[in-house]
C-alpha atoms as a PDB file:
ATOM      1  CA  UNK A   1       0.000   0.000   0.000  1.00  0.00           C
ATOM      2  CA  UNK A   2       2.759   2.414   0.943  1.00  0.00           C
ATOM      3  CA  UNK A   3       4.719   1.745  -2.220  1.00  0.00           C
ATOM      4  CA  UNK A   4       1.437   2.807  -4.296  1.00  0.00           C
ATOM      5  CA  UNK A   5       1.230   5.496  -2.274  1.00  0.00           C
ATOM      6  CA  UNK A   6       5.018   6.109  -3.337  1.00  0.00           C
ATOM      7  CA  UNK A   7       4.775   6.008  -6.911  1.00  0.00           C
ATOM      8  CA  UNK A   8       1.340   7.259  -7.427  1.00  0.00           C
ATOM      9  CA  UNK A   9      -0.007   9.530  -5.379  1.00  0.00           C
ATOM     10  CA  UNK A  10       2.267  11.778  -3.652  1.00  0.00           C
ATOM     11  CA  UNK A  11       4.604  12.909  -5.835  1.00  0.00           C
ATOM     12  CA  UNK A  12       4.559  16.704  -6.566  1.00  0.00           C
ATOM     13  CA  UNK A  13       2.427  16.164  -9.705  1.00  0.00           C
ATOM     14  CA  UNK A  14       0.288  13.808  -8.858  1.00  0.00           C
ATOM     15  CA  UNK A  15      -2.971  13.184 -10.829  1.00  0.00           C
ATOM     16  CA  UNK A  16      -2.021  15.251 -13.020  1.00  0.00           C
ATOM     17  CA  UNK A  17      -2.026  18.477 -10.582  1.00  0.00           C
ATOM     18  CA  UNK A  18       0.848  21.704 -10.582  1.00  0.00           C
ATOM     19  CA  UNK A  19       4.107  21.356  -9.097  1.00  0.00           C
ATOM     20  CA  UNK A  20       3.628  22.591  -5.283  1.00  0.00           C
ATOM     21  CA  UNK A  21       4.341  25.732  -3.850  1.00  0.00           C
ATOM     22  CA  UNK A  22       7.849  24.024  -2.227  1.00  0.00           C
ATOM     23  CA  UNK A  23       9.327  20.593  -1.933  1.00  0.00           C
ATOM     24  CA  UNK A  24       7.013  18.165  -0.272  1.00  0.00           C
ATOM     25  CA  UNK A  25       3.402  20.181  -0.969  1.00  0.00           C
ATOM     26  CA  UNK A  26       1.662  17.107  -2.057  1.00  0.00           C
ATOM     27  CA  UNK A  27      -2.104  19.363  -1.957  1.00  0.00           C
ATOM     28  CA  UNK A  28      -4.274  17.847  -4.757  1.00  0.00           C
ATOM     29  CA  UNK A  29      -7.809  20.073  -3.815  1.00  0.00           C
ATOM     30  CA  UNK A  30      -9.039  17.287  -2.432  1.00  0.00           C
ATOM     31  CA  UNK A  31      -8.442  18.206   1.032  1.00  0.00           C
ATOM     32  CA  UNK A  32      -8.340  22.289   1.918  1.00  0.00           C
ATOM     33  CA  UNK A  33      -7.365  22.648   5.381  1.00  0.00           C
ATOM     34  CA  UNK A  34      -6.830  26.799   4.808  1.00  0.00           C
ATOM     35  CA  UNK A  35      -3.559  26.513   3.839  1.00  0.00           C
ATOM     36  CA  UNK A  36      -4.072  29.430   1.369  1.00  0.00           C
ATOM     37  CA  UNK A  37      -5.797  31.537   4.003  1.00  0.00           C
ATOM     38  CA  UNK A  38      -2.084  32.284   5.471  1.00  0.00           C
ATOM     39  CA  UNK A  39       0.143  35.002   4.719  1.00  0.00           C
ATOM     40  CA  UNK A  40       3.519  34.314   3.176  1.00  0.00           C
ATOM     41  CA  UNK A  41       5.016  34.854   6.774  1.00  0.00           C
ATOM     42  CA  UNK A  42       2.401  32.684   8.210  1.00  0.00           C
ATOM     43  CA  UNK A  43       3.246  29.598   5.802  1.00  0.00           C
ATOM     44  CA  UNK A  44       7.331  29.602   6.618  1.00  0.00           C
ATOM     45  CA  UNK A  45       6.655  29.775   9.810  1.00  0.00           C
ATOM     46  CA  UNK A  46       4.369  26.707  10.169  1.00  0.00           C
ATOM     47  CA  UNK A  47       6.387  24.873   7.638  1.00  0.00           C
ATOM     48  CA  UNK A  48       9.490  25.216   9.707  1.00  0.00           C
ATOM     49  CA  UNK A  49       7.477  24.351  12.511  1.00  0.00           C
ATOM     50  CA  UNK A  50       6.663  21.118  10.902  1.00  0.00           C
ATOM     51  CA  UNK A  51      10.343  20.403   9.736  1.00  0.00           C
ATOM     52  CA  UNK A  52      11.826  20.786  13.480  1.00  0.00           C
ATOM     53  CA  UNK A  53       8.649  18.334  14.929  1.00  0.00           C
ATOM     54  CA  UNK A  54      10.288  16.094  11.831  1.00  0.00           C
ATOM     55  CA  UNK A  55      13.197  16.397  13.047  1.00  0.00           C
ATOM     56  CA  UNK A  56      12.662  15.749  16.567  1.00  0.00           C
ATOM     57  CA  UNK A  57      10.573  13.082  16.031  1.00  0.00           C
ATOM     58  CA  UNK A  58      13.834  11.395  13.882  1.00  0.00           C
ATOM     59  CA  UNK A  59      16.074  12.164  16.745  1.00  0.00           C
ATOM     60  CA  UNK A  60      13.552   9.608  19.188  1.00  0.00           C
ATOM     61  CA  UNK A  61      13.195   7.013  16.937  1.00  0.00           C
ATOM     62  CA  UNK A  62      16.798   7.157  16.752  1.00  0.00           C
ATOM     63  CA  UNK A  63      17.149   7.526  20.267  1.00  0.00           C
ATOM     64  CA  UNK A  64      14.988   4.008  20.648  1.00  0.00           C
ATOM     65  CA  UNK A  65      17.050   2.241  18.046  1.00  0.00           C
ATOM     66  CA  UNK A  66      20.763   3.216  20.102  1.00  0.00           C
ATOM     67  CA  UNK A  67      19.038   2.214  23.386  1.00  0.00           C
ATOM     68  CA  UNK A  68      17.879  -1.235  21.932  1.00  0.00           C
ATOM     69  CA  UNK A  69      21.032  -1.615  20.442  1.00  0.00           C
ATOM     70  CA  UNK A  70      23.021  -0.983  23.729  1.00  0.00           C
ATOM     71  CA  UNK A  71      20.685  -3.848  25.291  1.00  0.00           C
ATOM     72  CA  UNK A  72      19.274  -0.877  27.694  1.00  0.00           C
ATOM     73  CA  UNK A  73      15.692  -1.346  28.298  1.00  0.00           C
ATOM     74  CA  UNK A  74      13.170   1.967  28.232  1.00  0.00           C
ATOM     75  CA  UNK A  75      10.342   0.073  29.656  1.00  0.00           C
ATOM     76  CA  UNK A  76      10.138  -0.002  34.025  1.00  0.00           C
ATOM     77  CA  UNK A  77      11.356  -3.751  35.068  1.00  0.00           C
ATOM     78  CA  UNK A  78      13.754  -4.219  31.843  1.00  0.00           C
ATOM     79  CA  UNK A  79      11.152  -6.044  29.943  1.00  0.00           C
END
């Protein structure tokens, strides 16, 4: 399913639709959650927003992988 997803659907012209705005706007009008309703300021501002959660969320998942790898368990009575 993901690998459809991949090749099909969200790429930057999918279904025949414009390149986005900037890498990674995979909008298609078939969902409008306002995004146009936002100034220019508005829309770098959430978008970098969204790249440091990204990011942080990266960093934890890596975080669990070291950990696991170490043989240090996360979970109360080493399970």
């Amino acid at each position: 399913f993901v690998g459809i997803l991949e090749i099909a659907v969200m790429k930057d012209s999918a279904n025949g639709a414009a390149p986005g705005d900037f890498p990674g706007d995979f909008r298609n009008g078939a969902l409008d959650f306002g995004w146009d309703t936002f100034s220019a300021e508005e829309q770098a501002q959430k978008r970098g927003i969204e790249l440091n959660n990204g990011r942080a969320a990266q960093m934890g998942i890596l975080a669990l992988m070291v950990h696991e790898q170490l043989g240090v368990s996360l979970w109360p009575g080493g399970i």
